[in-house]
N, C-alpha and C. Protein backbone atom coordinates (compact mmCIF):
# COMPACT_ATOMS: atom_id res chain seq x y z
N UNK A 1 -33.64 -23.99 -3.37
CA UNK A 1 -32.28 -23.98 -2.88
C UNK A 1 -31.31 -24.12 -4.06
N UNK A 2 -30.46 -23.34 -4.22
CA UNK A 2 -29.33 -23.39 -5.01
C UNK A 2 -28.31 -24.31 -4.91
N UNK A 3 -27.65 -25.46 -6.19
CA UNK A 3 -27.00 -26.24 -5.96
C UNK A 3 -25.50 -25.21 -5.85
N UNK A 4 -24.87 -26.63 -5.47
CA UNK A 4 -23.17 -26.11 -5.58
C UNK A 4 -22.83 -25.34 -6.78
N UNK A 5 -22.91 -26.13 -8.18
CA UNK A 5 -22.17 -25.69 -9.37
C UNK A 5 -22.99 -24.27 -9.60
N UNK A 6 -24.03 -24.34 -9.22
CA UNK A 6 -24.93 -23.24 -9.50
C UNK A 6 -24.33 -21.81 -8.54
N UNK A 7 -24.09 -22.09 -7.62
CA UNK A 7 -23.38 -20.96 -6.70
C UNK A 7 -22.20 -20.51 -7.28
N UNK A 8 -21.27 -21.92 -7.29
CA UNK A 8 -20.09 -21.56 -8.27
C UNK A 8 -20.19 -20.72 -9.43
N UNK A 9 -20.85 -20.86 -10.40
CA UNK A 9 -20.93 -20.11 -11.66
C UNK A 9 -21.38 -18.98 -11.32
N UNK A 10 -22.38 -18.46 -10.22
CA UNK A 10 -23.10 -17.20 -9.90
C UNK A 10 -21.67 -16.40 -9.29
N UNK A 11 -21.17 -17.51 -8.30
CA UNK A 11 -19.53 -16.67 -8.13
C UNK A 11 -18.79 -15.84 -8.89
N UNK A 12 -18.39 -16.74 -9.67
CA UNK A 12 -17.62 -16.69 -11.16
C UNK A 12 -18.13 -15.67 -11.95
N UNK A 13 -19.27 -15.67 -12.28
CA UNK A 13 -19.61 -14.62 -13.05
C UNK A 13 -19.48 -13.06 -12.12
N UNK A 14 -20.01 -12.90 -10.91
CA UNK A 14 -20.09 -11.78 -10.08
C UNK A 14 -18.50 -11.32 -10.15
N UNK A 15 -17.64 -12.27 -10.05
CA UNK A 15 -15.93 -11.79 -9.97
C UNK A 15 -15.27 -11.43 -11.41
N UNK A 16 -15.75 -12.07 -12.53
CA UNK A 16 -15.65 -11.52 -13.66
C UNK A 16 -16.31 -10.50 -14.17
N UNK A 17 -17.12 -9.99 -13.99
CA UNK A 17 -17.98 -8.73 -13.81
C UNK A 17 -16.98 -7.36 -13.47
N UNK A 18 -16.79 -7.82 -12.22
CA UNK A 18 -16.01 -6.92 -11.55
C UNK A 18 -14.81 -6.94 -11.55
N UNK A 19 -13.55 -7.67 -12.52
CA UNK A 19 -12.61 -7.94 -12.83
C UNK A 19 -11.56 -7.02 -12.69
N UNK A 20 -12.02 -5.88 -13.12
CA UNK A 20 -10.99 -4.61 -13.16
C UNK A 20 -11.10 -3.97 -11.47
N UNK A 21 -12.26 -3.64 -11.09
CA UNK A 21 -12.33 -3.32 -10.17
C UNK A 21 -11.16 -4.13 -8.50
N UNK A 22 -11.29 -5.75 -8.87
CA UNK A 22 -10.50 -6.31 -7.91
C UNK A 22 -9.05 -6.02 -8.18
N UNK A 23 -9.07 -5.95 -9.39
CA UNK A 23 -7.57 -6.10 -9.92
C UNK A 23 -6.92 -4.91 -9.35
N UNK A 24 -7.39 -3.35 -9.72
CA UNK A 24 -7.19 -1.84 -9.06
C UNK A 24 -7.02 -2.40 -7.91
N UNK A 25 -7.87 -2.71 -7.13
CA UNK A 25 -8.20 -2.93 -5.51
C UNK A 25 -6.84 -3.55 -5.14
N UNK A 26 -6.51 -4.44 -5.61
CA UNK A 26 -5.34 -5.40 -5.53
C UNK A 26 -3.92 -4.66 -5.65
N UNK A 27 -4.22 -4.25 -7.05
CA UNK A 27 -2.72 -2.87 -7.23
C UNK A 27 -2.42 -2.26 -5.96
N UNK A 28 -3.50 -1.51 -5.76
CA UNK A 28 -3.23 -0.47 -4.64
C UNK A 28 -2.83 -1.12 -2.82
N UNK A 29 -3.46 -2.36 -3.31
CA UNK A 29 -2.52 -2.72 -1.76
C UNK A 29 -1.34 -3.50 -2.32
N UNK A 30 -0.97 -3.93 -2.83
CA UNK A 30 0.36 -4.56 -3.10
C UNK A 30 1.36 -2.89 -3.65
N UNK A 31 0.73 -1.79 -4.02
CA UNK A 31 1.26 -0.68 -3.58
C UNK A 31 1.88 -0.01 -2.24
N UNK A 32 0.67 -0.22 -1.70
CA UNK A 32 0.65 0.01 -0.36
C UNK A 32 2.19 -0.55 0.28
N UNK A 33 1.58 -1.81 0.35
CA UNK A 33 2.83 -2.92 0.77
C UNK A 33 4.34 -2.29 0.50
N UNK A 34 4.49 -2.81 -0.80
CA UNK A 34 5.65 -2.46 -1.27
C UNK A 34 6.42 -0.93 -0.73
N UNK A 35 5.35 0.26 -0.40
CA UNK A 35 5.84 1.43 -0.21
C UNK A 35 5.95 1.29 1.75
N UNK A 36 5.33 0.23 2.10
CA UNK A 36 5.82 0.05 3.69
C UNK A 36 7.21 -0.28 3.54
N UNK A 37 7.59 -1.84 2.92
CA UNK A 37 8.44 -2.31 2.91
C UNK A 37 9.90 -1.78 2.44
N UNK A 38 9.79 -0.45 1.54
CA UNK A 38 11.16 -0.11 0.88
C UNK A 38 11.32 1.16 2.18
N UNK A 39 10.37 1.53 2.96
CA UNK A 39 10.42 2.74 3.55
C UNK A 39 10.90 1.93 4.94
N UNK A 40 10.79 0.92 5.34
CA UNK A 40 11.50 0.50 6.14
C UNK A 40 13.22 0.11 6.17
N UNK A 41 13.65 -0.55 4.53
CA UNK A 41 14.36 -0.70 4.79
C UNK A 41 15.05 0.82 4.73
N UNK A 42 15.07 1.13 4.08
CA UNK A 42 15.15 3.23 3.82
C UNK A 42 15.61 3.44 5.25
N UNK A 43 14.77 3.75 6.23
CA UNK A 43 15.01 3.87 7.34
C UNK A 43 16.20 3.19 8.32
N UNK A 44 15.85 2.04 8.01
CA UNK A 44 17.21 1.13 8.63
C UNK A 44 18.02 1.19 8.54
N UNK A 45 18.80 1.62 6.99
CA UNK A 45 19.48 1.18 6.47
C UNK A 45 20.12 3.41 6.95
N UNK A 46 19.08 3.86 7.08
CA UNK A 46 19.34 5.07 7.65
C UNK A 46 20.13 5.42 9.03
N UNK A 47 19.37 5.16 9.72
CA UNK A 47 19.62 4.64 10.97
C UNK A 47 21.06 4.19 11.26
N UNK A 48 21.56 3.15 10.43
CA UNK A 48 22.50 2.67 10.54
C UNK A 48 23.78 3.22 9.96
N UNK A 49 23.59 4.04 8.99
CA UNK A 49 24.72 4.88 8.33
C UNK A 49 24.72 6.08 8.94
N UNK A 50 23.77 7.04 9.27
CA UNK A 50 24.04 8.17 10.16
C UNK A 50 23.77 8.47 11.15
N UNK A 51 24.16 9.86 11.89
CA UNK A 51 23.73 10.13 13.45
C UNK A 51 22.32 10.26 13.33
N UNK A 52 22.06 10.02 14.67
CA UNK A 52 20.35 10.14 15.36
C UNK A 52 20.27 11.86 14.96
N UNK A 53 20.97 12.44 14.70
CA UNK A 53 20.49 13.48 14.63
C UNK A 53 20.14 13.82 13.49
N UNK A 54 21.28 13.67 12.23
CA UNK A 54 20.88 13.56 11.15
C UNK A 54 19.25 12.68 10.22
N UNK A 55 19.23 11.97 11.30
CA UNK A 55 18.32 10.72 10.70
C UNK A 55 16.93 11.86 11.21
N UNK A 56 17.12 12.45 12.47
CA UNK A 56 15.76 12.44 13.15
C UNK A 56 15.58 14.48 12.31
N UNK A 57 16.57 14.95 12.15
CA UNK A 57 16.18 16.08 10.79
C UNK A 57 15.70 15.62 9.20
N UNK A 58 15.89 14.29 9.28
CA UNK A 58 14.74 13.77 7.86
C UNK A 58 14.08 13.46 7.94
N UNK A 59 13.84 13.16 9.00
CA UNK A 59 12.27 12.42 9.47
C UNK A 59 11.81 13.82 9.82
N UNK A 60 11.75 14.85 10.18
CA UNK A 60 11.31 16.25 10.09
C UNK A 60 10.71 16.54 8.79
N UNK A 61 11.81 16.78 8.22
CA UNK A 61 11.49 17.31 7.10
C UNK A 61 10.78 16.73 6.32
N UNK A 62 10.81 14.95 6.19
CA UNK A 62 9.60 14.69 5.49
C UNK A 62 8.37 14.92 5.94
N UNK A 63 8.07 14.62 7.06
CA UNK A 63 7.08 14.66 8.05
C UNK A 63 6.50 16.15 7.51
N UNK A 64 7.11 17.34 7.17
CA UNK A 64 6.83 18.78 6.87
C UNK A 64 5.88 18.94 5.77
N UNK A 65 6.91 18.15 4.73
CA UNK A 65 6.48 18.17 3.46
C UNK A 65 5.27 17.55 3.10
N UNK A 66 4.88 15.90 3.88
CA UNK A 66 3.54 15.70 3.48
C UNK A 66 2.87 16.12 4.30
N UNK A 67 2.83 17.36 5.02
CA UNK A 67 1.79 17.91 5.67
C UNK A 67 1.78 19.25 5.15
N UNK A 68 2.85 19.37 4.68
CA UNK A 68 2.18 21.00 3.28
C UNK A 68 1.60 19.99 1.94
N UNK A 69 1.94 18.84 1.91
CA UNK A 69 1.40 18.60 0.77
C UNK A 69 0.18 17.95 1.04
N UNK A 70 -0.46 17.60 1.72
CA UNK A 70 -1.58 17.06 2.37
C UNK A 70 -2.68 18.41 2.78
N UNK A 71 -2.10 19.97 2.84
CA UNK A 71 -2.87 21.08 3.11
C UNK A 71 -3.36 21.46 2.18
N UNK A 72 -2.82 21.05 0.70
CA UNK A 72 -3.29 21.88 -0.49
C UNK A 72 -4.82 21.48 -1.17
């Protein structure tokens, strides 16, 4: 049976190992995040300055674009 400190260090080493790997992993959701959060206020802040109509022809058109850009 494996003691505590002994698990600990087997930890430690397995996460330093893989150091870069968590770190990427990490980027890309605090990416993630960040590109929810500015696209919300984006929107709101949309919403609130122009007509529903205007708002709902950009939401088109983006909607267009990453789906031609998502075909290539």
């Amino acid at each position: 049976m494996m003691t505590v400190s002994a698990a600990i260090t087997k930890v430690r080493s397995l996460l330093m190992n893989q150091a870069v790997l968590l770190l990427n992993a990490g980027m890309l959701g605090l990416g993630t995040l960040m590109t929810a959060i500015l696209g919300f206020v984006y929107w709101w802040f949309a919403a609130r300055s122009f007509s529903a109509e205007a708002v709902g022809l950009a939401a088109a058109a983006i909607s267009l674009m990453n789906l031609l850009a998502e075909s290539r």
